[in-house]
C-alpha atoms as a PDB file:
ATOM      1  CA  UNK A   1      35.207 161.045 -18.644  1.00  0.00           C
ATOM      2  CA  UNK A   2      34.216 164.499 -19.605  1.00  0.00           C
ATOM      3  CA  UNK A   3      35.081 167.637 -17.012  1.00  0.00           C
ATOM      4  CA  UNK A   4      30.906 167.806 -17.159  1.00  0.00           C
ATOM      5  CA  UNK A   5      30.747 164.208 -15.933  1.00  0.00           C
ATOM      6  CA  UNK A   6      33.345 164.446 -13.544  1.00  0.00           C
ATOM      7  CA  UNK A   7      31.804 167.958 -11.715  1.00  0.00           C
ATOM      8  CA  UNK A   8      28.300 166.362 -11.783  1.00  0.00           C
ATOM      9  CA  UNK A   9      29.895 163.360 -10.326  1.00  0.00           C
ATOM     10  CA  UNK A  10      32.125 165.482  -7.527  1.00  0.00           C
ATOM     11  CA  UNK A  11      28.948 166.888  -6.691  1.00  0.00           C
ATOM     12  CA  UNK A  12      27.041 164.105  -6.221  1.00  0.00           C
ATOM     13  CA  UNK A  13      29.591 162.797  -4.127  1.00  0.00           C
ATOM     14  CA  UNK A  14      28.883 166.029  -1.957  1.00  0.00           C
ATOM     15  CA  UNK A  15      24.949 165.456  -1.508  1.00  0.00           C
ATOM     16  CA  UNK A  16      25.717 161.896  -0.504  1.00  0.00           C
ATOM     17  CA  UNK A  17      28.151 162.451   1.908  1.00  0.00           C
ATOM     18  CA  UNK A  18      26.056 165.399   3.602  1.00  0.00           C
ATOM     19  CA  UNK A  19      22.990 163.297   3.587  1.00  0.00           C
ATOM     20  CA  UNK A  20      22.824 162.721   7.574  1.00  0.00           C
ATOM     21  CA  UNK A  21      23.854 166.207   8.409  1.00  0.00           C
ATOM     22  CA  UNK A  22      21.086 167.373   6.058  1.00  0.00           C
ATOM     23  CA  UNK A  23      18.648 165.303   7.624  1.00  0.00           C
ATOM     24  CA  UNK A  24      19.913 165.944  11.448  1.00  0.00           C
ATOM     25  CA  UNK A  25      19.465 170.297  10.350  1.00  0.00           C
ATOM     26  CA  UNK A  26      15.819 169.732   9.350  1.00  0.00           C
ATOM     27  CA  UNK A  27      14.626 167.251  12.061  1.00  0.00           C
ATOM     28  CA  UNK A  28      14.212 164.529  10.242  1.00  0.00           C
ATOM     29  CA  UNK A  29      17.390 162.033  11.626  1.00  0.00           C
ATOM     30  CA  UNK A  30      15.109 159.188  11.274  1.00  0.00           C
ATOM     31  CA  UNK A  31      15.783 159.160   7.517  1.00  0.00           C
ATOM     32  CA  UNK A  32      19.604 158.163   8.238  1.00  0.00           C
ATOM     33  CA  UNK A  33      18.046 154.353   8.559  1.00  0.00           C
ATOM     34  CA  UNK A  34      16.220 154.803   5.168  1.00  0.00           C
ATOM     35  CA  UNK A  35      19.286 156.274   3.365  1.00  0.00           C
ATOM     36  CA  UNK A  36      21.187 153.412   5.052  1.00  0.00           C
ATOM     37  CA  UNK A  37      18.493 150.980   3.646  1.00  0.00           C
ATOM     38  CA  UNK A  38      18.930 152.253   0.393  1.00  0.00           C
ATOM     39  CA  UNK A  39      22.405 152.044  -0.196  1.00  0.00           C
ATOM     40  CA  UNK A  40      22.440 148.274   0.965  1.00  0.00           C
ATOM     41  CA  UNK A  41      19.278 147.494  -1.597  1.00  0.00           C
ATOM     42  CA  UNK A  42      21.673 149.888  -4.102  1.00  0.00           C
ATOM     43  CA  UNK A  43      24.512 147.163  -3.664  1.00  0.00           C
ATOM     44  CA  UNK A  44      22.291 144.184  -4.197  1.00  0.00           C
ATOM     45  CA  UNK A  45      20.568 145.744  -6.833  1.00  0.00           C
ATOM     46  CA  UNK A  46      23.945 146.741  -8.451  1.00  0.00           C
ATOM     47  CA  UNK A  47      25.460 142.964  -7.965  1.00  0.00           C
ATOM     48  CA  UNK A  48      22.396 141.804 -10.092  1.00  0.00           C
ATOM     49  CA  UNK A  49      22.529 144.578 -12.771  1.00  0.00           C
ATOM     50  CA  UNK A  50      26.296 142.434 -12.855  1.00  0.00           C
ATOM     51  CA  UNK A  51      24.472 139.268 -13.572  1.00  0.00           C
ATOM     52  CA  UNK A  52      21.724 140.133 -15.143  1.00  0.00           C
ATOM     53  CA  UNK A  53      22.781 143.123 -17.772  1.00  0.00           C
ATOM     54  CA  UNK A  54      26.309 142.799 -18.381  1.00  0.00           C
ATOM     55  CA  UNK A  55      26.099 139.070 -18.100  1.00  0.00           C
ATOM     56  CA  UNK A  56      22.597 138.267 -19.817  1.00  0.00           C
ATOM     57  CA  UNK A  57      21.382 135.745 -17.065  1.00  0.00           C
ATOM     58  CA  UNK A  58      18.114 136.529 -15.357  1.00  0.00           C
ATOM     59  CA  UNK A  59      18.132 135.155 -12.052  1.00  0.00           C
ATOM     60  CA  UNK A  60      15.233 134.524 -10.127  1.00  0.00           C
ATOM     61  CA  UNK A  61      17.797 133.401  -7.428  1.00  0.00           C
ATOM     62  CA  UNK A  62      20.082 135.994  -6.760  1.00  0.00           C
ATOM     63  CA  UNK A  63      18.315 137.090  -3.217  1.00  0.00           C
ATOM     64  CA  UNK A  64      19.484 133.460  -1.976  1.00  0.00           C
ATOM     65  CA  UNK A  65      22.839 135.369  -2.338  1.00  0.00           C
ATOM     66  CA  UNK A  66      22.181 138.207   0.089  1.00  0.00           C
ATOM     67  CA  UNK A  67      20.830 136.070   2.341  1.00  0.00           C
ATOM     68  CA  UNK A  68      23.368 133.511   2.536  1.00  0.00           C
ATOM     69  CA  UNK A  69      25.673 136.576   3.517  1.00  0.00           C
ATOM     70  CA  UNK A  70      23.258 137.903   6.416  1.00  0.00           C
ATOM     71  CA  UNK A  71      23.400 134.486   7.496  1.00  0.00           C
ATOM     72  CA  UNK A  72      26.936 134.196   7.673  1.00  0.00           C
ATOM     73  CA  UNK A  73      27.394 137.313   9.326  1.00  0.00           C
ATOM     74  CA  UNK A  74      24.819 136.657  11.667  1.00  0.00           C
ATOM     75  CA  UNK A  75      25.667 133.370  12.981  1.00  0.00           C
ATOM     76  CA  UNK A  76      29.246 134.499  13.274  1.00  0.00           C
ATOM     77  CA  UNK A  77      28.081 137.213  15.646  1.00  0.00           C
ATOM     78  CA  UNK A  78      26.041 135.085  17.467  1.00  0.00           C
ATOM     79  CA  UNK A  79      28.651 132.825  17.754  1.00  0.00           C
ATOM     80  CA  UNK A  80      30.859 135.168  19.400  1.00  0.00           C
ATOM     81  CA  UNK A  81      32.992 136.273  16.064  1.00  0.00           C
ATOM     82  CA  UNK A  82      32.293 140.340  15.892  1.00  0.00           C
ATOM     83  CA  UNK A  83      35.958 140.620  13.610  1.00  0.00           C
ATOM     84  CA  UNK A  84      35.327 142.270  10.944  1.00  0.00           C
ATOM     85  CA  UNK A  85      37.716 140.748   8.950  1.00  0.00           C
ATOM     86  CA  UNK A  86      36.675 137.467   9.425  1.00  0.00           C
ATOM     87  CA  UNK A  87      32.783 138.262   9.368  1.00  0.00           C
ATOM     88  CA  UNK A  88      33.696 139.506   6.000  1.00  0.00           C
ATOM     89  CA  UNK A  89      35.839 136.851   4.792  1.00  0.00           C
ATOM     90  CA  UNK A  90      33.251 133.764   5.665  1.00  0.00           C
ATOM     91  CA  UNK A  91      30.283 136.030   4.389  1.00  0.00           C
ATOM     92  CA  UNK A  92      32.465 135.680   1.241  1.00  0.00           C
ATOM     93  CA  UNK A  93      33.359 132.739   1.138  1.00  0.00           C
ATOM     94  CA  UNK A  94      29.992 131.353   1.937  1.00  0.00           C
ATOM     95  CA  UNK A  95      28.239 133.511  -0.817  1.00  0.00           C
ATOM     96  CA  UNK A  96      30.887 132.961  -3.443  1.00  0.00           C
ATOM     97  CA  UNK A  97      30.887 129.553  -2.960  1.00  0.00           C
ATOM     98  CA  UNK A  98      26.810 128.713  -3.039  1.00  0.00           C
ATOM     99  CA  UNK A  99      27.002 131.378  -6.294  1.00  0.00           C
ATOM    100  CA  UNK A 100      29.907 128.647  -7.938  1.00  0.00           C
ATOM    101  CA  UNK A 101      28.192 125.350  -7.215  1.00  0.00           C
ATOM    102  CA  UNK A 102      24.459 127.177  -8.307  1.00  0.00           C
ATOM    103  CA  UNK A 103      26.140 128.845 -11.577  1.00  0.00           C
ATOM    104  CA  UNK A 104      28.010 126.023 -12.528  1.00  0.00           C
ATOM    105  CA  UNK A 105      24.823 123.988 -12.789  1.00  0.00           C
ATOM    106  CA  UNK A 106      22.674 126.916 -13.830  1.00  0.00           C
ATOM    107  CA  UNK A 107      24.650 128.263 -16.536  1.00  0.00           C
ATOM    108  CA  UNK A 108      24.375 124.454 -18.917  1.00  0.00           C
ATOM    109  CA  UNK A 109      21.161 125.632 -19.386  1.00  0.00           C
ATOM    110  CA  UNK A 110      20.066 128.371 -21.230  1.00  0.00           C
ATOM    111  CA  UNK A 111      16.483 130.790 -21.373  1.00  0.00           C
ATOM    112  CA  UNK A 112      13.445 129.977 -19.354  1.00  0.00           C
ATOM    113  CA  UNK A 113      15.117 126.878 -17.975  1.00  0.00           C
ATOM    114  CA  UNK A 114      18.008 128.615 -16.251  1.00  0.00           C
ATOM    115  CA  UNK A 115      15.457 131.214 -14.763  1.00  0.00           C
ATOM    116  CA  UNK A 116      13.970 128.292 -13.045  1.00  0.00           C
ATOM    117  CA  UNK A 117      16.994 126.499 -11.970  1.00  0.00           C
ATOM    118  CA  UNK A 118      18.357 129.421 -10.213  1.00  0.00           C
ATOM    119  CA  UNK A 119      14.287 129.967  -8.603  1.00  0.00           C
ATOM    120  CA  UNK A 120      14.202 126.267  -7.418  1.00  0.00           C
ATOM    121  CA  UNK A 121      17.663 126.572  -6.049  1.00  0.00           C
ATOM    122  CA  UNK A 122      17.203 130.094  -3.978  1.00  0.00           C
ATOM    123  CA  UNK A 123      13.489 128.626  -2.863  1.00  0.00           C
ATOM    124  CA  UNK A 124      16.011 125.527  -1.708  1.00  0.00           C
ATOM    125  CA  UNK A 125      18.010 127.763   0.437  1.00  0.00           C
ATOM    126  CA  UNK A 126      15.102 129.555   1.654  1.00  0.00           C
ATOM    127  CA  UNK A 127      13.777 126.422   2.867  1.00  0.00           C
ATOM    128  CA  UNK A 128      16.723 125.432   4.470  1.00  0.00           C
ATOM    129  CA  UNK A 129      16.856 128.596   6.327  1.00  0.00           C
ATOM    130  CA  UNK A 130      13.336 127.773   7.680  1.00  0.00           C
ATOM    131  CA  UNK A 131      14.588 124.512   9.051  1.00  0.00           C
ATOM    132  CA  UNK A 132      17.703 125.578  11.143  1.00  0.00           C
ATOM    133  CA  UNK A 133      15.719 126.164  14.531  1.00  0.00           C
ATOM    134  CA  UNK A 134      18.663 126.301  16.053  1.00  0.00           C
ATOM    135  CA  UNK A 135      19.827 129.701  14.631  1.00  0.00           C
ATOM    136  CA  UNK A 136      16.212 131.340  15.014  1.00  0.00           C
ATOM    137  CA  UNK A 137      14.112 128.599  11.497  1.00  0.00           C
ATOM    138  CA  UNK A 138      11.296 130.774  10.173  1.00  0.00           C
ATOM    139  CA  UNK A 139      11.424 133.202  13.188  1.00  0.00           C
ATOM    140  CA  UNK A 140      14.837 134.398  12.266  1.00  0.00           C
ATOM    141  CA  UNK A 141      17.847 135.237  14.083  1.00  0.00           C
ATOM    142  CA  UNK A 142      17.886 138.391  16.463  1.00  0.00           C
ATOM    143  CA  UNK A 143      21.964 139.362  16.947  1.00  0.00           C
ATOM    144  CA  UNK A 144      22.842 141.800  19.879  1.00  0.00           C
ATOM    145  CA  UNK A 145      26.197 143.060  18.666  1.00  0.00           C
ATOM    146  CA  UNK A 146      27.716 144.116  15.229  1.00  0.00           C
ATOM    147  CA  UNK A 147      30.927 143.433  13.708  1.00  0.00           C
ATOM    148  CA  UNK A 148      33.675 145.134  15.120  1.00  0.00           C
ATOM    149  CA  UNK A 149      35.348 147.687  12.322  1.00  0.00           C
ATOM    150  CA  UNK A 150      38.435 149.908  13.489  1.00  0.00           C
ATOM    151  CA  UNK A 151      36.053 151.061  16.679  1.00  0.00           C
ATOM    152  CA  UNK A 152      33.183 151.728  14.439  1.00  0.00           C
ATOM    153  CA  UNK A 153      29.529 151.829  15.755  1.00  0.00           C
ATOM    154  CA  UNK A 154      27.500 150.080  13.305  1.00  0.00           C
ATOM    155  CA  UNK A 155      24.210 150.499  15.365  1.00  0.00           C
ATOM    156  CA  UNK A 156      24.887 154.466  14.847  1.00  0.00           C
ATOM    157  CA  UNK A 157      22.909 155.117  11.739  1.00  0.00           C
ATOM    158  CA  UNK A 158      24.979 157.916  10.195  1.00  0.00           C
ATOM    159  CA  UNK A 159      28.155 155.833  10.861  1.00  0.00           C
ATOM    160  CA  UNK A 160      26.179 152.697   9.210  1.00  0.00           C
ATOM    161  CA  UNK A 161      25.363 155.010   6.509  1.00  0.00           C
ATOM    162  CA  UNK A 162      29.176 156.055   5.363  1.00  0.00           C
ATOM    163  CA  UNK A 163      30.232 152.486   5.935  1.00  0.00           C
ATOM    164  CA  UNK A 164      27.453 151.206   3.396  1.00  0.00           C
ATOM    165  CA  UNK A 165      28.254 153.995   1.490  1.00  0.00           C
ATOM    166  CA  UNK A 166      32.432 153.316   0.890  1.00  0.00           C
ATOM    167  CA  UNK A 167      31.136 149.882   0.055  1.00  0.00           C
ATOM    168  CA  UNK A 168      28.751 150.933  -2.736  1.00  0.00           C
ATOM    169  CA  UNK A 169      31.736 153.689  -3.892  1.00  0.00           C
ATOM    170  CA  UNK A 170      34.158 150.701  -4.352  1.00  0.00           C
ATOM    171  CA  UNK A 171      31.419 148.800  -6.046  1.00  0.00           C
ATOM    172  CA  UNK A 172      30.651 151.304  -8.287  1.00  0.00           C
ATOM    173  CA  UNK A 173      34.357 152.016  -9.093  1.00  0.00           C
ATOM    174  CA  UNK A 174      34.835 148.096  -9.730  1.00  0.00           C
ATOM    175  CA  UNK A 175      31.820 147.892 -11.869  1.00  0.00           C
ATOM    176  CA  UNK A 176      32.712 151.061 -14.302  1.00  0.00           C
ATOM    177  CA  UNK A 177      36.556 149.243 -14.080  1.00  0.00           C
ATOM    178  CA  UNK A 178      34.954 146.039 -15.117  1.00  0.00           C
ATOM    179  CA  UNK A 179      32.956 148.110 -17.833  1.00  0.00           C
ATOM    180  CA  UNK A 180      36.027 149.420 -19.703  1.00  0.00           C
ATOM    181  CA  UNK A 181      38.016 146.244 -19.323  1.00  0.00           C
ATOM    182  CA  UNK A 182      38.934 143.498 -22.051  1.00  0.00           C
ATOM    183  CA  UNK A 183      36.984 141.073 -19.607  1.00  0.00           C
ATOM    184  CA  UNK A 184      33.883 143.037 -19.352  1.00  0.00           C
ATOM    185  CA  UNK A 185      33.635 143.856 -23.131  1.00  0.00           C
ATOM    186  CA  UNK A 186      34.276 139.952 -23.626  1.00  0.00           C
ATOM    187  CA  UNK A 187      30.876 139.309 -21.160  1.00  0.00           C
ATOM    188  CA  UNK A 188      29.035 142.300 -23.113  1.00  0.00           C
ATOM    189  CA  UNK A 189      29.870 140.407 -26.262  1.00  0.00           C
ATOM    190  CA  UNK A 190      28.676 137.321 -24.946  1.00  0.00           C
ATOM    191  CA  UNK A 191      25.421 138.606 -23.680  1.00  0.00           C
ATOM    192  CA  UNK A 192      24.661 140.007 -27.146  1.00  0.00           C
ATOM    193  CA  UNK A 193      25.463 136.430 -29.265  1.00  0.00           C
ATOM    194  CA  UNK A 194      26.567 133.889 -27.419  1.00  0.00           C
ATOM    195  CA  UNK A 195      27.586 131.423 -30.455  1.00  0.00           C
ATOM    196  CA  UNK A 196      29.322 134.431 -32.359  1.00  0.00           C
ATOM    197  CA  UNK A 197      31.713 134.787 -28.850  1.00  0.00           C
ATOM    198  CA  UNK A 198      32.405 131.160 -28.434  1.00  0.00           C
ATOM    199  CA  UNK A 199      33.369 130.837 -31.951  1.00  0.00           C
ATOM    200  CA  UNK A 200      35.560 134.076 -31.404  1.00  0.00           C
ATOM    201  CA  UNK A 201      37.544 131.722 -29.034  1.00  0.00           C
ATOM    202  CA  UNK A 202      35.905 133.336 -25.770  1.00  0.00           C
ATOM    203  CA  UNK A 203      35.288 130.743 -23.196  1.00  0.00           C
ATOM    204  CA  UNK A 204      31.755 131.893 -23.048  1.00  0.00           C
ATOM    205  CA  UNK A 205      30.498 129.308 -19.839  1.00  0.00           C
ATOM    206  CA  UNK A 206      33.792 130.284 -17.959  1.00  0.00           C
ATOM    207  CA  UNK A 207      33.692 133.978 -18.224  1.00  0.00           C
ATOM    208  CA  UNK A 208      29.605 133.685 -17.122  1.00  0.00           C
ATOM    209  CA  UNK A 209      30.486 131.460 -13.877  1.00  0.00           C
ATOM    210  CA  UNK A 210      33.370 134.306 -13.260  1.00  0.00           C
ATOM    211  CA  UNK A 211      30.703 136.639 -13.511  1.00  0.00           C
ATOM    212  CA  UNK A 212      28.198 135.068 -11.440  1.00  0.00           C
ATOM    213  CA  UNK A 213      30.462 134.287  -8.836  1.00  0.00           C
ATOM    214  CA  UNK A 214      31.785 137.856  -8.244  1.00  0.00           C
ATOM    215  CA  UNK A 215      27.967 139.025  -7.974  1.00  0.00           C
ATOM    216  CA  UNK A 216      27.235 136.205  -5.924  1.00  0.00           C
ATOM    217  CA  UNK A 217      29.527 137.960  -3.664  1.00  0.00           C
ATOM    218  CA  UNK A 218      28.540 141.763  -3.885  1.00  0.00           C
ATOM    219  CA  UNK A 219      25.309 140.721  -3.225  1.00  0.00           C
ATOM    220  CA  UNK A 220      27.158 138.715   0.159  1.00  0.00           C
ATOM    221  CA  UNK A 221      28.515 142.063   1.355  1.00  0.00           C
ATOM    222  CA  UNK A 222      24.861 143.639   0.970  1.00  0.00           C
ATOM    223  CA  UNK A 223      23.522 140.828   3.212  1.00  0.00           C
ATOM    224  CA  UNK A 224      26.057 141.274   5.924  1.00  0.00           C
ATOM    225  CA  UNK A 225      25.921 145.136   5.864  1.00  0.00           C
ATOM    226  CA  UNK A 226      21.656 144.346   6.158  1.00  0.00           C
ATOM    227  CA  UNK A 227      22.431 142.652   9.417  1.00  0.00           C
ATOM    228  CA  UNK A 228      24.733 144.697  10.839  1.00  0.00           C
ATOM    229  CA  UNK A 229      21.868 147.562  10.323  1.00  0.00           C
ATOM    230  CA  UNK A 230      18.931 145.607  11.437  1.00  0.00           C
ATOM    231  CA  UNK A 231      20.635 143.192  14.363  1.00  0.00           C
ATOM    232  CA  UNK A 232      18.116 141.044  12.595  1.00  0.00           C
ATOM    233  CA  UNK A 233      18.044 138.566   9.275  1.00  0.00           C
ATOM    234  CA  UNK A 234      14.925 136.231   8.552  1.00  0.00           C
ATOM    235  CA  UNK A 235      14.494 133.650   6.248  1.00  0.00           C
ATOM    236  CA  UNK A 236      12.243 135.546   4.308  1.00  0.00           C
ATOM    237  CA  UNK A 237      15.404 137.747   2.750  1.00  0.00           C
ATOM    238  CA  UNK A 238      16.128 134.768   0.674  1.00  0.00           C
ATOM    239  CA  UNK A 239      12.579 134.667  -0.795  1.00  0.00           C
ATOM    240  CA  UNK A 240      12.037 134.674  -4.929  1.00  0.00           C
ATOM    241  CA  UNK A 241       9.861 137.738  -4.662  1.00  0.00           C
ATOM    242  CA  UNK A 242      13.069 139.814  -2.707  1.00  0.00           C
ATOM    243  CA  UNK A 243      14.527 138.990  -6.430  1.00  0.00           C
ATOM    244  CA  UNK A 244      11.759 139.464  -8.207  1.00  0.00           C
ATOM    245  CA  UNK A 245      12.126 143.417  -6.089  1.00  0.00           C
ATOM    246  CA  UNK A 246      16.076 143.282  -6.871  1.00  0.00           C
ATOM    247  CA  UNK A 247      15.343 142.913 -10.735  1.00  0.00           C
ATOM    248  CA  UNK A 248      11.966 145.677 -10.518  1.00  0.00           C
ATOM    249  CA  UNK A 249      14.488 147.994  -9.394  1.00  0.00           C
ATOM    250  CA  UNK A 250      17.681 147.173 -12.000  1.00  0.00           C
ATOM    251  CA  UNK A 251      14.772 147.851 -14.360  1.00  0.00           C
ATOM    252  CA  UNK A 252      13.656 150.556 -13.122  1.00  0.00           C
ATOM    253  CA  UNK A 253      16.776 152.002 -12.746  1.00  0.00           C
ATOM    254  CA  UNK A 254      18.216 150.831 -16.449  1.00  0.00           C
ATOM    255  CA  UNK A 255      19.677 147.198 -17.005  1.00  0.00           C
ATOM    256  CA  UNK A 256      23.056 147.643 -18.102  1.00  0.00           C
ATOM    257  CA  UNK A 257      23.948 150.885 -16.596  1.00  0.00           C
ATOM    258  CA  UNK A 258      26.617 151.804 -13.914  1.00  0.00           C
ATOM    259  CA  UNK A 259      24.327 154.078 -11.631  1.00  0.00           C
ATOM    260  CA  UNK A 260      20.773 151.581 -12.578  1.00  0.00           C
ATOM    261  CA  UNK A 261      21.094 149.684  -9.470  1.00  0.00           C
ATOM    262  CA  UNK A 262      21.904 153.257  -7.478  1.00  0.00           C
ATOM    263  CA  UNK A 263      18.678 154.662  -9.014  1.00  0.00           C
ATOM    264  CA  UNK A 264      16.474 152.036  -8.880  1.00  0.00           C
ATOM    265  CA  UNK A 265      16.944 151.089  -5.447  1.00  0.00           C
ATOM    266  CA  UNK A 266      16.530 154.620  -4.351  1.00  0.00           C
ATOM    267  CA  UNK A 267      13.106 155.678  -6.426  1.00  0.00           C
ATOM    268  CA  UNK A 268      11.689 152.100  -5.260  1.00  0.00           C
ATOM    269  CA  UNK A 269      12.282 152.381  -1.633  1.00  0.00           C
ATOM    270  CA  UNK A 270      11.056 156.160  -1.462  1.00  0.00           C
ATOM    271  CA  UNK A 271       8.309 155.328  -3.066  1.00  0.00           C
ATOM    272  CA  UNK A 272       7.047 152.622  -1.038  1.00  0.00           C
ATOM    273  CA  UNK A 273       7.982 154.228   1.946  1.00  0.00           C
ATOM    274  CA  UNK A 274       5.722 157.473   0.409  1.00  0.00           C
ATOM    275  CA  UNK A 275       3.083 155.563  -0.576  1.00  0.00           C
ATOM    276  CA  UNK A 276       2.793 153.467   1.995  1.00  0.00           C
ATOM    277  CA  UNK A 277       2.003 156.504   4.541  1.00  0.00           C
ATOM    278  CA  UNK A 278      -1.166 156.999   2.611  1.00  0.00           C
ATOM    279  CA  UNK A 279      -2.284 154.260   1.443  1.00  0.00           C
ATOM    280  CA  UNK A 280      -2.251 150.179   2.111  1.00  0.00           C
ATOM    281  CA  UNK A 281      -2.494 149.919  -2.262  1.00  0.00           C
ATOM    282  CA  UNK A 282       1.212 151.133  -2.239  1.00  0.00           C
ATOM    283  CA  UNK A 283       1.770 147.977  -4.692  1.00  0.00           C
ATOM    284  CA  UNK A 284      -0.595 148.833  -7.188  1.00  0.00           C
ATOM    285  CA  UNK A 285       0.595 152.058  -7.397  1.00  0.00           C
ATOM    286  CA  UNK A 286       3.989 150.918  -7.860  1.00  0.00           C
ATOM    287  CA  UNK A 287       3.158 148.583 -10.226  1.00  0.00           C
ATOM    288  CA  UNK A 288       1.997 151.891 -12.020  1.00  0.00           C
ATOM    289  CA  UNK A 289       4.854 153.653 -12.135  1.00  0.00           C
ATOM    290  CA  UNK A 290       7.154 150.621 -12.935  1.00  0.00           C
ATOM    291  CA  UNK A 291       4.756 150.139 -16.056  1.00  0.00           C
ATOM    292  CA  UNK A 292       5.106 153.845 -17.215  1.00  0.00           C
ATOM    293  CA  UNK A 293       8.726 153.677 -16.359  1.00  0.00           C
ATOM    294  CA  UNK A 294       8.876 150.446 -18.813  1.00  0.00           C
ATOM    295  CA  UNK A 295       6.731 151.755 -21.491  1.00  0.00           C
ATOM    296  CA  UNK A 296       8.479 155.096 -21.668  1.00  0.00           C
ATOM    297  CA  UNK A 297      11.696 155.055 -20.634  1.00  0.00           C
ATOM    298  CA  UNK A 298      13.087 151.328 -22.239  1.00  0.00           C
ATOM    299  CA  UNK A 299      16.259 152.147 -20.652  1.00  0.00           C
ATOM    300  CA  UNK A 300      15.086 153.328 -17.280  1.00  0.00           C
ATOM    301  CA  UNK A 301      15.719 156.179 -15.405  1.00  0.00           C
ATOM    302  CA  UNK A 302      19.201 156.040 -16.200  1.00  0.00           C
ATOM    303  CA  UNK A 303      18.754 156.277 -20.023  1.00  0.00           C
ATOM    304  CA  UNK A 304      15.828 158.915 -19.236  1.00  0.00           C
ATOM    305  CA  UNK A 305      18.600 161.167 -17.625  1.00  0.00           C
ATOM    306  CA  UNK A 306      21.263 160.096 -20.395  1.00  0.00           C
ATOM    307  CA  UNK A 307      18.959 161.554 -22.778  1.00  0.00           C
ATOM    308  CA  UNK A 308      17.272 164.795 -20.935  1.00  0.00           C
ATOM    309  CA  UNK A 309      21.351 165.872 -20.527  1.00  0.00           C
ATOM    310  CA  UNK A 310      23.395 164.546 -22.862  1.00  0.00           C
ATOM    311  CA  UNK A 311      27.325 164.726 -22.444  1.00  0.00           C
END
């Protein structure tokens, strides 16, 4: 990385880490939620960006994922289990797991078909989550306390905010790792021709599953951090169209780029939250600038930036 990269970087790192302090100085402490909001939808949004454009595989699914992790969470709180540890390891293990048996069908098929597998299987799960009455059905599931980390007050909003925050850091981190790596470049190859890869020698269905399986379980975390913020997680988190806003902002953002996921997230959710304090046609709008940002910037905001300052 350049010395250019690395003091835009360090002072990025800066902004972020000032944000509540920033906000407290000018009155507006409220905005600690919304920054905490952000970087969850930034970890989802990143865990897709995984699937979808280092892997190739558009999921119409991959909410199912962070829901299945707020639900984990949730009922282990509820249940009396406010570890940290543990909440972490089930959420998981439960998101993992649902992301293997899904992607393991999934991935035999290829195209339009695997788009709808991976819709009919998250609409499955959201249906399911409708059903349990006894952890809250289609009212959802109210939880009192938060997981318990090293003292930690999750119901704090600046202290939510850092914790969200060191998760998206490491995710980042893993996801540039992952970039540079012999395994990533293998995925990258297989996302670009599939046939060419497998006749390299790549196991090509493996190395998707992997993939799949590892964002099935980013996208976990973000469901369990969402929980911990809200003390609340309804069915309707597992809902196609919270995909269908997990893949506007990855392209919005830029598919296939380390901080798309980061951007994304964060121009979507300001925006709605903008628009929506002046008008109730904040989704047409939207829709507006997610066209111009697809018609003129084919790599997203990302690529936009990439190109206004060059290394």
């Amino acid at each position: 990385m350049q010395r250019s990269s690395l003091v835009a970087l360090f002072a990025l790192a800066i902004v972020l880490v000032a944000v509540p302090s920033l906000m407290q100085a000018i009155g507006a402490g409220y905005y600690v939620s919304t920054a905490g909001r952000i970087v969850v939808f930034a970890i989802a949004a990143t865990s897709l960006n995984l699937v979808l454009g280092y892997g190739g595989m558009v999921s119409f699914g991959h909410a199912a994922f962070v829901g299945l992790g707020a639900y984990a969470t949730g009922v282990m709180i509820s249940e009396g289990s406010t570890g940290a540890g543990a909440n972490l390891a089930m959420t998981v293990a439960v998101s993992a797991f649902a992301a293997l048996v899904i992607g393991a069908i999934s991935l035999r098929t290829r195209g339009v078909y695997f788009i709808m597998i991976t819709l009919a299987f998250g609409q499955m799960l959201y249906y399911l989550a409708n059903s349990i009455k006894g952890y809250g059905g289609d009212e959802g599931l109210n939880i009192r306390a938060r997981s318990a980390l090293f003292g930690l007050d999750l119901k704090d909003p600046p202290t939510f905010y850092y914790v969200a925050l060191t998760v998206l850091g490491a995710t980042l981190a893993s996801l540039a790792a992952f970039v540079r790596s012999a395994f990533g470049r293998a995925i990258v190859a297989t996302r670009d021709d599939d046939e060419r890869a497998e006749a390299l020698g790549f196991a090509t269905y493996r190395y998707r599953l992997a993939v799949f399986v590892v964002a099935g379980a980013i996208a976990g975390v973000a469901g369990a951090l969402s929980v911990n913020q809200q003390g609340y997680v309804s069915p309707a988190l597992l809902h196609w169209t919270q995909s269908g806003t997990l893949m506007v902002m990855v392209i919005l953002g830029g598919v296939a780029s380390i901080w798309g996921g980061v951007l994304g997230a964060t121009v979507l959710v300001v925006l709605q939250d903008t628009l929506a304090a002046y008008t109730t046609y904040w989704e047409f709008w939207t829709g507006w600038v997610l066209l111009a940002v697809v018609l003129f910037a084919r790599q997203g905001l990302a690529g936009a930036i990439a190109r206004a300052w060059p290394r």
